[in-house]
Structures are given as C-alpha cells and as structure tokens.
PDB file of N, CA and C in Angstrom:
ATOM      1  N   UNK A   1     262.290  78.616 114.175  1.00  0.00           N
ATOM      2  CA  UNK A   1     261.591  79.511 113.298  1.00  0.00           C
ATOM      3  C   UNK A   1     261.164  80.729 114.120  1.00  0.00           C
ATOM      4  N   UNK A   2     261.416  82.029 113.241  1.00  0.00           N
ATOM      5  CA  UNK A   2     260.934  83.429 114.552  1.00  0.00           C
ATOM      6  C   UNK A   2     260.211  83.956 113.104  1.00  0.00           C
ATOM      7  N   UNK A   3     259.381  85.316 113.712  1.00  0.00           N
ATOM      8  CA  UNK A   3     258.521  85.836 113.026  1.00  0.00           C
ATOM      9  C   UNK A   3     258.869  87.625 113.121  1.00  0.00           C
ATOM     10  N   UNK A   4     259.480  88.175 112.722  1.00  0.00           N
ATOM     11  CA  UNK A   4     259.109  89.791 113.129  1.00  0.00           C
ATOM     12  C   UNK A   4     257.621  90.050 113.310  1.00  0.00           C
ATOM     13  N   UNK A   5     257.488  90.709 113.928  1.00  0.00           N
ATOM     14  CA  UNK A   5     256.005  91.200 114.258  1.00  0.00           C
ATOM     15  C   UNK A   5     255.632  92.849 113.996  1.00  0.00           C
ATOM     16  N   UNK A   6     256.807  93.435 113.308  1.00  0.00           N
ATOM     17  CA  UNK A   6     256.583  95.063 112.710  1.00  0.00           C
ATOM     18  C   UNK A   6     257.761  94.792 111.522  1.00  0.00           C
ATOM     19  N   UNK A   7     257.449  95.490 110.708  1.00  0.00           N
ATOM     20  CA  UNK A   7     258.355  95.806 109.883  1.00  0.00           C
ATOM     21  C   UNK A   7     259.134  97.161 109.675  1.00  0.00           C
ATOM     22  N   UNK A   8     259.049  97.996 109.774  1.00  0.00           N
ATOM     23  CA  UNK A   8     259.350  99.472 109.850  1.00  0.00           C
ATOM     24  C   UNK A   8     258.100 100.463 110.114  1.00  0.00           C
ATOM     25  N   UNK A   9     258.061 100.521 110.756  1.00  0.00           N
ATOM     26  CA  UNK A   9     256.942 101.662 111.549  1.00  0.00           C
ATOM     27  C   UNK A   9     256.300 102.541 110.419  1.00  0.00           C
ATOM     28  N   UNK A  10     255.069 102.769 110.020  1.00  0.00           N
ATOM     29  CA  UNK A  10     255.075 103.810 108.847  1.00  0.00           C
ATOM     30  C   UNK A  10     254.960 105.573 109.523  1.00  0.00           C
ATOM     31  N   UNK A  11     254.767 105.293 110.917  1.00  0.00           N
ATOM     32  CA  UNK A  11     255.054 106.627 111.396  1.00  0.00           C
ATOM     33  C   UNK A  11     256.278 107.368 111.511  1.00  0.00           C
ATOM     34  N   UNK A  12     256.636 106.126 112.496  1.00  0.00           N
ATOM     35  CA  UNK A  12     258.271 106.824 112.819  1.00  0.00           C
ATOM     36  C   UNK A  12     259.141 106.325 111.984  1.00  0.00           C
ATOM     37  N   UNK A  13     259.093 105.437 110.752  1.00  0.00           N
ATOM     38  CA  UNK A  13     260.261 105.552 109.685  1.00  0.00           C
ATOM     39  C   UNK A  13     261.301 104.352 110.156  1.00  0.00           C
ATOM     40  N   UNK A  14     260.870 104.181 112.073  1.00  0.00           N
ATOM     41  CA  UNK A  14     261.963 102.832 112.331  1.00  0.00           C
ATOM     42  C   UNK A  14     261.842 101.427 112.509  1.00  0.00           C
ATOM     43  N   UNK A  15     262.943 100.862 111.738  1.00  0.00           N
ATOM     44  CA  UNK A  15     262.628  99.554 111.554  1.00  0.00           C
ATOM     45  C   UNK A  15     262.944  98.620 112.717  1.00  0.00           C
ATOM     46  N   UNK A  16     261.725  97.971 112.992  1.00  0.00           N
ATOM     47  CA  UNK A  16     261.642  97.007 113.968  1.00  0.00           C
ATOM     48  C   UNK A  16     261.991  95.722 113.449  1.00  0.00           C
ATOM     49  N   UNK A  17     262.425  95.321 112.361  1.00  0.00           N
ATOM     50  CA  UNK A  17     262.432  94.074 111.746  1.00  0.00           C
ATOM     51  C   UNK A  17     263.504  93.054 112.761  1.00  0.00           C
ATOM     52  N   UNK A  18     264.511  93.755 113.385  1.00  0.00           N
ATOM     53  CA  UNK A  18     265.459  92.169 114.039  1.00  0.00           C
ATOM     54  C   UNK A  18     264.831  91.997 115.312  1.00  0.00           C
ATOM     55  N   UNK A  19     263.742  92.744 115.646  1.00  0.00           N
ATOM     56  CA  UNK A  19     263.057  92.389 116.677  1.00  0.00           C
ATOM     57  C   UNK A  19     262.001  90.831 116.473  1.00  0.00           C
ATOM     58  N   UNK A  20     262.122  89.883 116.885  1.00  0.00           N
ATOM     59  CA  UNK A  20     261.485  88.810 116.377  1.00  0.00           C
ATOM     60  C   UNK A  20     261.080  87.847 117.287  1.00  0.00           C
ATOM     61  N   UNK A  21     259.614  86.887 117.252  1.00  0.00           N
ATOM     62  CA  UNK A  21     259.470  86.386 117.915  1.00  0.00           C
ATOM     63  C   UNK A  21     258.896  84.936 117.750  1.00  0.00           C
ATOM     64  N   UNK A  22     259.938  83.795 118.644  1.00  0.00           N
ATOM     65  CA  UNK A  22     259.752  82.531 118.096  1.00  0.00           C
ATOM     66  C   UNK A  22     258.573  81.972 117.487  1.00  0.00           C
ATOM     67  N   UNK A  23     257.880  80.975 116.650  1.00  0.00           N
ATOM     68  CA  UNK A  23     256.835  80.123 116.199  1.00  0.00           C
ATOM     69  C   UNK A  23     257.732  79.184 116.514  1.00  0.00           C
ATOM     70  N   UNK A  24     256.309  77.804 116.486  1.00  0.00           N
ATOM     71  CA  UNK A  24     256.109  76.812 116.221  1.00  0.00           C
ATOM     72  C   UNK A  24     255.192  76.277 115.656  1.00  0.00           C
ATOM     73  N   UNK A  25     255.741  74.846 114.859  1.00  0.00           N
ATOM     74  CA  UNK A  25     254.952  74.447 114.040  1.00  0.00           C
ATOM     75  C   UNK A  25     253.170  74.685 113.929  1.00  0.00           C
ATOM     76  N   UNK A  26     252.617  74.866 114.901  1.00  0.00           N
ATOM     77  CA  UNK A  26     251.155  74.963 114.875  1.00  0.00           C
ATOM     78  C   UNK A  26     250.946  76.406 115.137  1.00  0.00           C
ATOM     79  N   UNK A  27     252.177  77.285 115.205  1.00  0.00           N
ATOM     80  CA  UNK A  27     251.585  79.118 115.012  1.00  0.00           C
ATOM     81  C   UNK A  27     250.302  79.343 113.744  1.00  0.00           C
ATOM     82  N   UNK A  28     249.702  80.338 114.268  1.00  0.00           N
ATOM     83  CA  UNK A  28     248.974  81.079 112.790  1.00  0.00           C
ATOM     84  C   UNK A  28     248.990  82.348 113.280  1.00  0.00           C
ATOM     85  N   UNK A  29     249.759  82.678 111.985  1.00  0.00           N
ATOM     86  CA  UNK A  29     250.275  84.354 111.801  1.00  0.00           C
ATOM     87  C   UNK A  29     249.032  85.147 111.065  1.00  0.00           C
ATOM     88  N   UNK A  30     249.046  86.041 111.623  1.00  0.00           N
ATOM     89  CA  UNK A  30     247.710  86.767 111.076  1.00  0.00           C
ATOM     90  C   UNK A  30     248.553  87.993 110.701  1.00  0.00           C
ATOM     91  N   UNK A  31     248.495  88.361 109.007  1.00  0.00           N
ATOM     92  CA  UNK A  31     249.279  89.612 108.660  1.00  0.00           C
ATOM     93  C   UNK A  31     248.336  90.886 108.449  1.00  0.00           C
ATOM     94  N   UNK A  32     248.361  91.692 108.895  1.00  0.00           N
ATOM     95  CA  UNK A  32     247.355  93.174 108.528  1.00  0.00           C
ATOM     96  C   UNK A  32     248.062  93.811 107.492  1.00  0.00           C
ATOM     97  N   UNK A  33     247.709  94.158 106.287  1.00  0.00           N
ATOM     98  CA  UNK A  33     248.276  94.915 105.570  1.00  0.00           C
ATOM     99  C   UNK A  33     247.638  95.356 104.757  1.00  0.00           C
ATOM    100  N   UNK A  34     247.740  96.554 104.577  1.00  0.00           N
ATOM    101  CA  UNK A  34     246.706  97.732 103.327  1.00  0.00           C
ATOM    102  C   UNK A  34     247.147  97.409 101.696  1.00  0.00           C
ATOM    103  N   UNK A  35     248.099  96.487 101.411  1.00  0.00           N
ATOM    104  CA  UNK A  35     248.662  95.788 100.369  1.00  0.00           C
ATOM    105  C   UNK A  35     249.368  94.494 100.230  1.00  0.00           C
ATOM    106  N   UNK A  36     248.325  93.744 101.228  1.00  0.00           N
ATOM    107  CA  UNK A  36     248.903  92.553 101.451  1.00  0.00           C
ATOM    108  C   UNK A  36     248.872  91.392 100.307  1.00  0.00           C
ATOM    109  N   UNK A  37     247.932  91.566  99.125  1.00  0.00           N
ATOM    110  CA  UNK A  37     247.909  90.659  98.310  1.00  0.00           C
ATOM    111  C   UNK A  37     247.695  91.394  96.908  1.00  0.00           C
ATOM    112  N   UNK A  38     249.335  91.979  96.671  1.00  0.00           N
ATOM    113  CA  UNK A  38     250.232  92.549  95.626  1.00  0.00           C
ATOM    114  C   UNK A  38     250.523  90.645  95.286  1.00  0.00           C
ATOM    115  N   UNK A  39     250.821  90.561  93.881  1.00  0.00           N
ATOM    116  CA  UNK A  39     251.415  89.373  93.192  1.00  0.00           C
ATOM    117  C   UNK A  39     252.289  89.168  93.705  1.00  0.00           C
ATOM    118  N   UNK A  40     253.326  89.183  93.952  1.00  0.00           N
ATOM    119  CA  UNK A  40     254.887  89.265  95.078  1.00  0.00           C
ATOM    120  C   UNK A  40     254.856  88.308  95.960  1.00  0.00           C
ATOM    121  N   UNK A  41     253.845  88.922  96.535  1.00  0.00           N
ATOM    122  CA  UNK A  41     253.584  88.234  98.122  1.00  0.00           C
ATOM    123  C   UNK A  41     252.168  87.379  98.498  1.00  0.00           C
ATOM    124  N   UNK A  42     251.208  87.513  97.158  1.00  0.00           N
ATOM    125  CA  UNK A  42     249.750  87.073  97.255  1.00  0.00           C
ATOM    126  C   UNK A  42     249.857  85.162  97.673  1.00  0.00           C
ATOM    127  N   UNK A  43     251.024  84.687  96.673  1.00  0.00           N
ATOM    128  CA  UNK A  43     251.118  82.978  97.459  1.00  0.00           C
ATOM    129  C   UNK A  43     251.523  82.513  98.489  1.00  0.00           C
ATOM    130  N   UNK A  44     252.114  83.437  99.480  1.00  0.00           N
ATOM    131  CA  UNK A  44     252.362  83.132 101.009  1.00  0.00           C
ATOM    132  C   UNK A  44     250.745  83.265 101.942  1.00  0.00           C
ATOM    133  N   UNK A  45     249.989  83.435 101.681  1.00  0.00           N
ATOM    134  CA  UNK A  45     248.435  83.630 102.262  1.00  0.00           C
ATOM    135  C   UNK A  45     247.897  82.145 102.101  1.00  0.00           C
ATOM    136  N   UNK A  46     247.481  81.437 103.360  1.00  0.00           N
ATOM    137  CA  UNK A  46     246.756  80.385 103.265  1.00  0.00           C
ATOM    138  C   UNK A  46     245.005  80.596 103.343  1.00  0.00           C
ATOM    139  N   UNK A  47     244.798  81.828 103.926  1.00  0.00           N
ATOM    140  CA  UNK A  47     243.507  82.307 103.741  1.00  0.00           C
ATOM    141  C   UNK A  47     243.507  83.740 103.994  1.00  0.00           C
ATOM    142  N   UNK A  48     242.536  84.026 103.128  1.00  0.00           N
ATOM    143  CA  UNK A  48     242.475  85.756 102.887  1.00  0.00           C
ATOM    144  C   UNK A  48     241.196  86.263 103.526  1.00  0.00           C
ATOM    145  N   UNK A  49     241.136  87.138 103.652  1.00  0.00           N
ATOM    146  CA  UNK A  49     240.196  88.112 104.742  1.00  0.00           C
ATOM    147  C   UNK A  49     240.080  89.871 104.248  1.00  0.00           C
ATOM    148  N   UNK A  50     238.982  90.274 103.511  1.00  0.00           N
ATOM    149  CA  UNK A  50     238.884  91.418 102.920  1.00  0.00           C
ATOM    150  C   UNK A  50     238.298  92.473 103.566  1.00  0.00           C
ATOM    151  N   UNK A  51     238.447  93.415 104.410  1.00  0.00           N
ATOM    152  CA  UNK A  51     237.677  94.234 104.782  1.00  0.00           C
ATOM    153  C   UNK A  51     237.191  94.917 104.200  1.00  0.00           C
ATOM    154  N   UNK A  52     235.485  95.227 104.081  1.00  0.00           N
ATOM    155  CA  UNK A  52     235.211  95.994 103.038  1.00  0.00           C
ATOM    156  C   UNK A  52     234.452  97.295 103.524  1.00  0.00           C
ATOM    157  N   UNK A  53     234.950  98.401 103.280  1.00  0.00           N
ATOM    158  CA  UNK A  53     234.163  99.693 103.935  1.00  0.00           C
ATOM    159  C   UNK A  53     234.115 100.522 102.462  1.00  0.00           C
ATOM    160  N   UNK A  54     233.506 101.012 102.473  1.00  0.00           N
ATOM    161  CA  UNK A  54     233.016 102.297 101.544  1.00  0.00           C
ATOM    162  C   UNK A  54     234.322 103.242 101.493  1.00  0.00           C
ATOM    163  N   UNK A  55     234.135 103.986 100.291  1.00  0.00           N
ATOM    164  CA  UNK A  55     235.914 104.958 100.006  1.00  0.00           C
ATOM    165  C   UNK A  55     235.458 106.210 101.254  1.00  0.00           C
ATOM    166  N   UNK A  56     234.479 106.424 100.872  1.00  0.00           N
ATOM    167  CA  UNK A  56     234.136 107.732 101.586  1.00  0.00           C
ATOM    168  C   UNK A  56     234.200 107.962 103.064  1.00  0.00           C
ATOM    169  N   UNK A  57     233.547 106.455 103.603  1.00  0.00           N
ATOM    170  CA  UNK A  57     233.582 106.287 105.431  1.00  0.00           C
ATOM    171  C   UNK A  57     235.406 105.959 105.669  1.00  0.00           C
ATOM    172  N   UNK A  58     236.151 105.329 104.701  1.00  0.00           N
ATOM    173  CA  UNK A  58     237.305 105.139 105.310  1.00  0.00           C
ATOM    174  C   UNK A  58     238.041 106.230 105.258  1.00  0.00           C
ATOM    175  N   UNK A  59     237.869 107.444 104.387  1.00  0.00           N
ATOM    176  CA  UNK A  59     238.825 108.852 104.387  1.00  0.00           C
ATOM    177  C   UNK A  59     237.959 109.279 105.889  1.00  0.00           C
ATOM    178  N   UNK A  60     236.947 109.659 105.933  1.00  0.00           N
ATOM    179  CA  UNK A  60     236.404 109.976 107.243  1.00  0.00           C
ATOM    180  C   UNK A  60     237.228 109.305 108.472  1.00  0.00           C
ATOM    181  N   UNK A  61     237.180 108.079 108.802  1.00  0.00           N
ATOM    182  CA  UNK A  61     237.630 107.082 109.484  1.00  0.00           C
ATOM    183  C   UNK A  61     239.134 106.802 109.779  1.00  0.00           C
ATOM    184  N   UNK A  62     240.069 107.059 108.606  1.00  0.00           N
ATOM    185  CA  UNK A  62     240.561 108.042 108.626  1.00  0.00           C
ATOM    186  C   UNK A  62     241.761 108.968 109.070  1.00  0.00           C
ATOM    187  N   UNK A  63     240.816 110.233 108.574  1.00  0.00           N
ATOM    188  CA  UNK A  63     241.186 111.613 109.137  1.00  0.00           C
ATOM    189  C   UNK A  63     240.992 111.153 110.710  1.00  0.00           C
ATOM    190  N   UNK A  64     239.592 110.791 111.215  1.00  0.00           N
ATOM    191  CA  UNK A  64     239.902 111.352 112.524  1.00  0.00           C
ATOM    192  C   UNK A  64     240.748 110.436 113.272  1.00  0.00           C
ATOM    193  N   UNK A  65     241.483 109.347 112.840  1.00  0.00           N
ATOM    194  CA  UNK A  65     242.122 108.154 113.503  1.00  0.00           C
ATOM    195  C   UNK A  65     243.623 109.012 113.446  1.00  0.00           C
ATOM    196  N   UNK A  66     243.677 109.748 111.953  1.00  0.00           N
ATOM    197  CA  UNK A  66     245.183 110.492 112.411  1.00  0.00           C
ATOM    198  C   UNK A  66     245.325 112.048 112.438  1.00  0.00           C
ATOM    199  N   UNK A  67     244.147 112.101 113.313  1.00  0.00           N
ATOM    200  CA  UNK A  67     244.170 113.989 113.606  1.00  0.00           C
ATOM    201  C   UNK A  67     245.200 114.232 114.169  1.00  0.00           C
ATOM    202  N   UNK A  68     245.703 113.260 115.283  1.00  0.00           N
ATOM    203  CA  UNK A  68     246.619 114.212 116.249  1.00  0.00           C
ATOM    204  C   UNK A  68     248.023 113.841 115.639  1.00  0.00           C
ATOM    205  N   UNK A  69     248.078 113.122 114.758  1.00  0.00           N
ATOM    206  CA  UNK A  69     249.777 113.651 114.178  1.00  0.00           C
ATOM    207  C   UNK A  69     249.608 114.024 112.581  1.00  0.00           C
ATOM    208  N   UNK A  70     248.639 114.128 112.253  1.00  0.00           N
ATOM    209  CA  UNK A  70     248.459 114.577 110.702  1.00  0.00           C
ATOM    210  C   UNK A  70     247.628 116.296 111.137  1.00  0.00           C
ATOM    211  N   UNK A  71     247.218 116.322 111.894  1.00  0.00           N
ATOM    212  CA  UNK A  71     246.476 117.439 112.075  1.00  0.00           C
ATOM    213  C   UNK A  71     245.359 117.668 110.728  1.00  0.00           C
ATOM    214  N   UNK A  72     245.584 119.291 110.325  1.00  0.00           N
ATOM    215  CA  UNK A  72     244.201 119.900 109.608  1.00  0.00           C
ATOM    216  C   UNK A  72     244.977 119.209 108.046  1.00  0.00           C
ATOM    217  N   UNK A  73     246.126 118.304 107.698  1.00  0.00           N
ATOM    218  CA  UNK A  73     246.075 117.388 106.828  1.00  0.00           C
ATOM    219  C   UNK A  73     245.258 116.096 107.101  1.00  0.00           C
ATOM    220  N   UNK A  74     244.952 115.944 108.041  1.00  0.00           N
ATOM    221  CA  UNK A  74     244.643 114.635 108.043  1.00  0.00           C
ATOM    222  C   UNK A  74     243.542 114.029 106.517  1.00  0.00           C
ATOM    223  N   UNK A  75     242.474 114.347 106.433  1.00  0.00           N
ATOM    224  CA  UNK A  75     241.257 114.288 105.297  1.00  0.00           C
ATOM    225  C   UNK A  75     242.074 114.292 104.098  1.00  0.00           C
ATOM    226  N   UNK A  76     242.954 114.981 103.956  1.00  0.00           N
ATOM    227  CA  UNK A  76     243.858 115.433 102.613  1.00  0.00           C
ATOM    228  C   UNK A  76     244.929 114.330 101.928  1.00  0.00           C
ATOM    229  N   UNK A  77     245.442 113.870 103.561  1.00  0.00           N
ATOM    230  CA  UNK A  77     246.208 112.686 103.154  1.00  0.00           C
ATOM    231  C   UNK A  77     245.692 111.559 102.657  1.00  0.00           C
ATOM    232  N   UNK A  78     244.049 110.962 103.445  1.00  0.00           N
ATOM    233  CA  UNK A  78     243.793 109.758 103.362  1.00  0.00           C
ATOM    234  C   UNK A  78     242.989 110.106 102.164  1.00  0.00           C
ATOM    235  N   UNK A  79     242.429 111.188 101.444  1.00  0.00           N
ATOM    236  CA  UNK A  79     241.499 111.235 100.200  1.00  0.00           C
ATOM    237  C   UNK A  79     242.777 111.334  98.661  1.00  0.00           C
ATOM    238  N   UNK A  80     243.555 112.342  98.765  1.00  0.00           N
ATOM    239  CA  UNK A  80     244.796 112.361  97.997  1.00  0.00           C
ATOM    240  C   UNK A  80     245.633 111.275  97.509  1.00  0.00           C
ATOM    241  N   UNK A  81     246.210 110.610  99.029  1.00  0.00           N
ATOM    242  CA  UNK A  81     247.278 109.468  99.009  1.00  0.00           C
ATOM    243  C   UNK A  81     246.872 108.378  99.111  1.00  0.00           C
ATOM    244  N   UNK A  82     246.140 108.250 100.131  1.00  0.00           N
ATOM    245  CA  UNK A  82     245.731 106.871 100.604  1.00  0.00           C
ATOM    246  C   UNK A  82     244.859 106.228  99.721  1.00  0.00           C
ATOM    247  N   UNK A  83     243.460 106.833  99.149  1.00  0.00           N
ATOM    248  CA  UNK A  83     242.373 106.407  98.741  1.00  0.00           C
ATOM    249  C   UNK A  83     243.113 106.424  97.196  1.00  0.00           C
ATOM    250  N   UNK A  84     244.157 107.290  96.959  1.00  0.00           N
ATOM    251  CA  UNK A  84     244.540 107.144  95.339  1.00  0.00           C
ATOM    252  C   UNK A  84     245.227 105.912  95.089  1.00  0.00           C
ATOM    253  N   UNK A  85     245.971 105.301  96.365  1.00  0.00           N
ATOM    254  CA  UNK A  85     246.546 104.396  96.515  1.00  0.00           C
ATOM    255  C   UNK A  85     246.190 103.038  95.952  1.00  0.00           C
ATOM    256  N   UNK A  86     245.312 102.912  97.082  1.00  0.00           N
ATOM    257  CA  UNK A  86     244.091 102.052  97.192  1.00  0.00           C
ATOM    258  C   UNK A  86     243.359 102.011  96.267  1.00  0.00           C
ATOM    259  N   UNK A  87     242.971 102.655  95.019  1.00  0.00           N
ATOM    260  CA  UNK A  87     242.925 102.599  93.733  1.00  0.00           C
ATOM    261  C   UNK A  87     243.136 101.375  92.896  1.00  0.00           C
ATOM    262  N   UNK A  88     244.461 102.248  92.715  1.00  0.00           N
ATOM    263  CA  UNK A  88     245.783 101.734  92.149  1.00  0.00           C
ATOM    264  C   UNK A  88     246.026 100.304  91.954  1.00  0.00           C
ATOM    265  N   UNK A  89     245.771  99.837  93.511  1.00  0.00           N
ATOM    266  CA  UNK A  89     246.096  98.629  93.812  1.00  0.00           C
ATOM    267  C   UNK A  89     244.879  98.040  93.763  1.00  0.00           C
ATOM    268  N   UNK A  90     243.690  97.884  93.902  1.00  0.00           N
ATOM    269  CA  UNK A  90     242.675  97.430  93.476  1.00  0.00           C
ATOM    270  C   UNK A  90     242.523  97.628  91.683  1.00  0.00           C
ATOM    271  N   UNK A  91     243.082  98.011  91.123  1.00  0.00           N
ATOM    272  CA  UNK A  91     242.914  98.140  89.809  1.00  0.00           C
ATOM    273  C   UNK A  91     244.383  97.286  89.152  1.00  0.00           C
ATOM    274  N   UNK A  92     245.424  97.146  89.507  1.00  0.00           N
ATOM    275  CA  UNK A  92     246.484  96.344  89.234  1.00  0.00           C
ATOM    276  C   UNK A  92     246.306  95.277  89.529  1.00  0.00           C
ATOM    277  N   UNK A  93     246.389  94.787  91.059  1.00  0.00           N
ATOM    278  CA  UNK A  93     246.077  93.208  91.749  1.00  0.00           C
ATOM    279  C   UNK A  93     245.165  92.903  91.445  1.00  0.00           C
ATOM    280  N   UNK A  94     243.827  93.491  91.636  1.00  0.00           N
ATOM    281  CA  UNK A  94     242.314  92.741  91.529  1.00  0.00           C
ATOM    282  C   UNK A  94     242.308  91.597  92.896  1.00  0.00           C
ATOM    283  N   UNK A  95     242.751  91.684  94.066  1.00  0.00           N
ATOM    284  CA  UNK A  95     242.793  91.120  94.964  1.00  0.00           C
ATOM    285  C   UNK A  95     241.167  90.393  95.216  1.00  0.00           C
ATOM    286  N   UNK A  96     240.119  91.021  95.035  1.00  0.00           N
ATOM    287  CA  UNK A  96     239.153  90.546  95.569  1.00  0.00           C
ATOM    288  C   UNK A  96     238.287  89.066  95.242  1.00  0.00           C
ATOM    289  N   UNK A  97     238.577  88.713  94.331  1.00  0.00           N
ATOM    290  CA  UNK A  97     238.311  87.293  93.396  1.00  0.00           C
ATOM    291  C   UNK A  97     239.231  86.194  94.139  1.00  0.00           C
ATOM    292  N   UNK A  98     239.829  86.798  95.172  1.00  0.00           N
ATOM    293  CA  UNK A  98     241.169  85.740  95.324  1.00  0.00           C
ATOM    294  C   UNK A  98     240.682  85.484  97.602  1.00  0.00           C
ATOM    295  N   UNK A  99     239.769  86.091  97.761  1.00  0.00           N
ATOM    296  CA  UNK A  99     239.322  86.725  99.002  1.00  0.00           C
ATOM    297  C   UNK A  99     238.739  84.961  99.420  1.00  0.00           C
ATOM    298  N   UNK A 100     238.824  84.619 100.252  1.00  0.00           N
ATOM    299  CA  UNK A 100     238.125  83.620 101.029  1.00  0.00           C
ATOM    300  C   UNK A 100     237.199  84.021 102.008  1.00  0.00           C
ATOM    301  N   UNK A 101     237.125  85.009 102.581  1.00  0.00           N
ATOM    302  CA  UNK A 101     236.285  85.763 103.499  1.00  0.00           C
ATOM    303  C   UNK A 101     235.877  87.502 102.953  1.00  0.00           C
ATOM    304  N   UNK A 102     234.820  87.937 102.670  1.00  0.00           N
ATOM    305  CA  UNK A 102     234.972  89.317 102.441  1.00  0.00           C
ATOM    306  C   UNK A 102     233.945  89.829 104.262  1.00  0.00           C
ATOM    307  N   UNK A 103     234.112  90.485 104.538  1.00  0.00           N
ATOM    308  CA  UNK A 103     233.934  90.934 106.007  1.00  0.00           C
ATOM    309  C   UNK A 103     233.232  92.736 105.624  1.00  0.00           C
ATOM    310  N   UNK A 104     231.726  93.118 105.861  1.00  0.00           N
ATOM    311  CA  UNK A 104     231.405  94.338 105.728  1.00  0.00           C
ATOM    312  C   UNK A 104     231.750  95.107 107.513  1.00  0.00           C
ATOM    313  N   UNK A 105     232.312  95.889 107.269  1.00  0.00           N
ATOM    314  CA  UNK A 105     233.089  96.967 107.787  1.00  0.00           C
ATOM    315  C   UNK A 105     232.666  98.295 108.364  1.00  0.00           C
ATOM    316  N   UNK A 106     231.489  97.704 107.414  1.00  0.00           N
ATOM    317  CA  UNK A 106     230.755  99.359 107.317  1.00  0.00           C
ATOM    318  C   UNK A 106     230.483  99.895 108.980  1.00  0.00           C
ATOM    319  N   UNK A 107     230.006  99.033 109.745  1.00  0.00           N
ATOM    320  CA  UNK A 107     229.514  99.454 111.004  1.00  0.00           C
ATOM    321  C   UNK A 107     230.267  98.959 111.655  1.00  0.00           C
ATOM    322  N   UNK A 108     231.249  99.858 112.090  1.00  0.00           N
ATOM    323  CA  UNK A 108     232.529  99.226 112.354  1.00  0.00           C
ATOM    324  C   UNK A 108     232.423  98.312 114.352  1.00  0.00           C
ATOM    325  N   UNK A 109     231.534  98.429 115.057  1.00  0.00           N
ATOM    326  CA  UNK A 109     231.561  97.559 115.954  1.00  0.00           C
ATOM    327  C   UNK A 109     230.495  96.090 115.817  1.00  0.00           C
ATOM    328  N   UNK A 110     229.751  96.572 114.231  1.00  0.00           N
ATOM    329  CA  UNK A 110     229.013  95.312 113.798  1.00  0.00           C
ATOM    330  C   UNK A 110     229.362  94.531 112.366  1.00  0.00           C
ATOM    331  N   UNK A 111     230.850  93.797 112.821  1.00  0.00           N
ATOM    332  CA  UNK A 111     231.001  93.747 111.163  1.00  0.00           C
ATOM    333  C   UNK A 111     230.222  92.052 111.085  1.00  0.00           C
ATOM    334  N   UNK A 112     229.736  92.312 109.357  1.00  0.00           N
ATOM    335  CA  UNK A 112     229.060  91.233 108.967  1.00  0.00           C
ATOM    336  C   UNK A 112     229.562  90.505 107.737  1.00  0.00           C
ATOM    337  N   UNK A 113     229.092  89.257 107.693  1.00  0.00           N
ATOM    338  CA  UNK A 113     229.819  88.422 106.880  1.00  0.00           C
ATOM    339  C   UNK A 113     228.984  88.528 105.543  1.00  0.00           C
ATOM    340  N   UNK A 114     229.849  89.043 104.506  1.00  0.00           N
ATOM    341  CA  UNK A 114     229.269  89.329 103.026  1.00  0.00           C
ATOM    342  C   UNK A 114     229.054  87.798 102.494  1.00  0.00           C
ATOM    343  N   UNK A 115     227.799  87.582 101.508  1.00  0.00           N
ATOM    344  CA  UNK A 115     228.079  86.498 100.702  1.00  0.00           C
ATOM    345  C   UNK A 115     228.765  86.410  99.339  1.00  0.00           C
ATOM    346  N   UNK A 116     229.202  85.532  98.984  1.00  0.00           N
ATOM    347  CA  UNK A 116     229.914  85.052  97.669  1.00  0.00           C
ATOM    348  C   UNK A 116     229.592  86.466  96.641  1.00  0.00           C
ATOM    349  N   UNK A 117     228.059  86.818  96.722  1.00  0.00           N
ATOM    350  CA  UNK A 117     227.594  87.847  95.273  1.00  0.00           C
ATOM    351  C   UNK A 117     227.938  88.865  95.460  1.00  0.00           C
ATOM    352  N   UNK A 118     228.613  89.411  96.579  1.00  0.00           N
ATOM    353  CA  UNK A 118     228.959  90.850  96.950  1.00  0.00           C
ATOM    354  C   UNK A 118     227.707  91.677  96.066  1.00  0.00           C
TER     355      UNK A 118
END
C-alpha cells in the first residue's frame, strides 16, 4: 500500500501524484484540505478536525501568507475567491455537524478546543 503525499501543487500547477510513499497497516494519514469533506470524499475520513477562524482574520492571514507571489492581489484573491469559495462550500456540504473535533484558530499559536455548542 503507498500514499501520494501532494496532489498537484496549487501554485505551480505540477502534479506530484506518482510520487508516493509506502504505508502500513498501522499508518495514520492526516489529509489537510480547504475542501476536504465535499460528499465525494466525506466517507473516507475516520475522524474530522475543523479549524475554525473568523472570515475576516483568515483574508488578513491570508494576504500576508501570499504577498510574495500574489503581491498587491494578494487581499483580493483570498476576499473575492477564496472566502467566496469557502462560502459555497459551507453552504452546499454543511461539513460542520459531521466535525469530531472543532479546534478555535483564532489565536493562531494558542489554538483551543471548542465545545459541542459552538
């Protein structure tokens, strides 16, 4: 059993996918993804993990994470595209009812564990 560990770069456009690296039976794959629990793919997750930050601190957060290859777009992309995105998909999936962990974000070197009532 092997695992890719990138799928196509969303910067550079190239796909790393036949790059792959063995598991065994007792691996745990940890997937990061900004649309990881779309219907498609939501029953391959044995436990879910929600990061939760505010719309406003993550366009901030961000812009300045992709100043140096988005430049004086940067704010434009992540409020326009990203955050319209992210919408979208919170309004189609409804991912969060399905969350086993929700994780506050907000202070991003103090994250804290939300309870059940959000």
């Amino acid at each position: 059993m092997a695992c890719a560990l990138c799928g196509i770069d969303p910067l550079t456009q190239i796909d790393h996918s036949a790059t792959t690296t063995p598991l065994t039976a007792d691996s745990v794959l940890i997937v990061d993804g900004v649309f990881a629990f779309r219907p498609e793919i939501d029953a391959y997750w044995d436990f879910r993990i929600w990061l939760d930050v505010d719309a406003e601190l993550s366009v901030r957060r961000g812009a300045v994470r992709d100043q140096d290859w988005a430049g004086s777009d940067a704010e434009s992309i992540h409020r326009d595209r990203y955050l319209v995105a992210e919408r979208l998909y919170l309004a189609e999936s409804d991912p969060l009812p399905r969350m086993d962990v929700i994780i506050d974000n907000t202070v991003f070197d103090r994250p804290r564990l939300m309870t059940g009532d959000r």
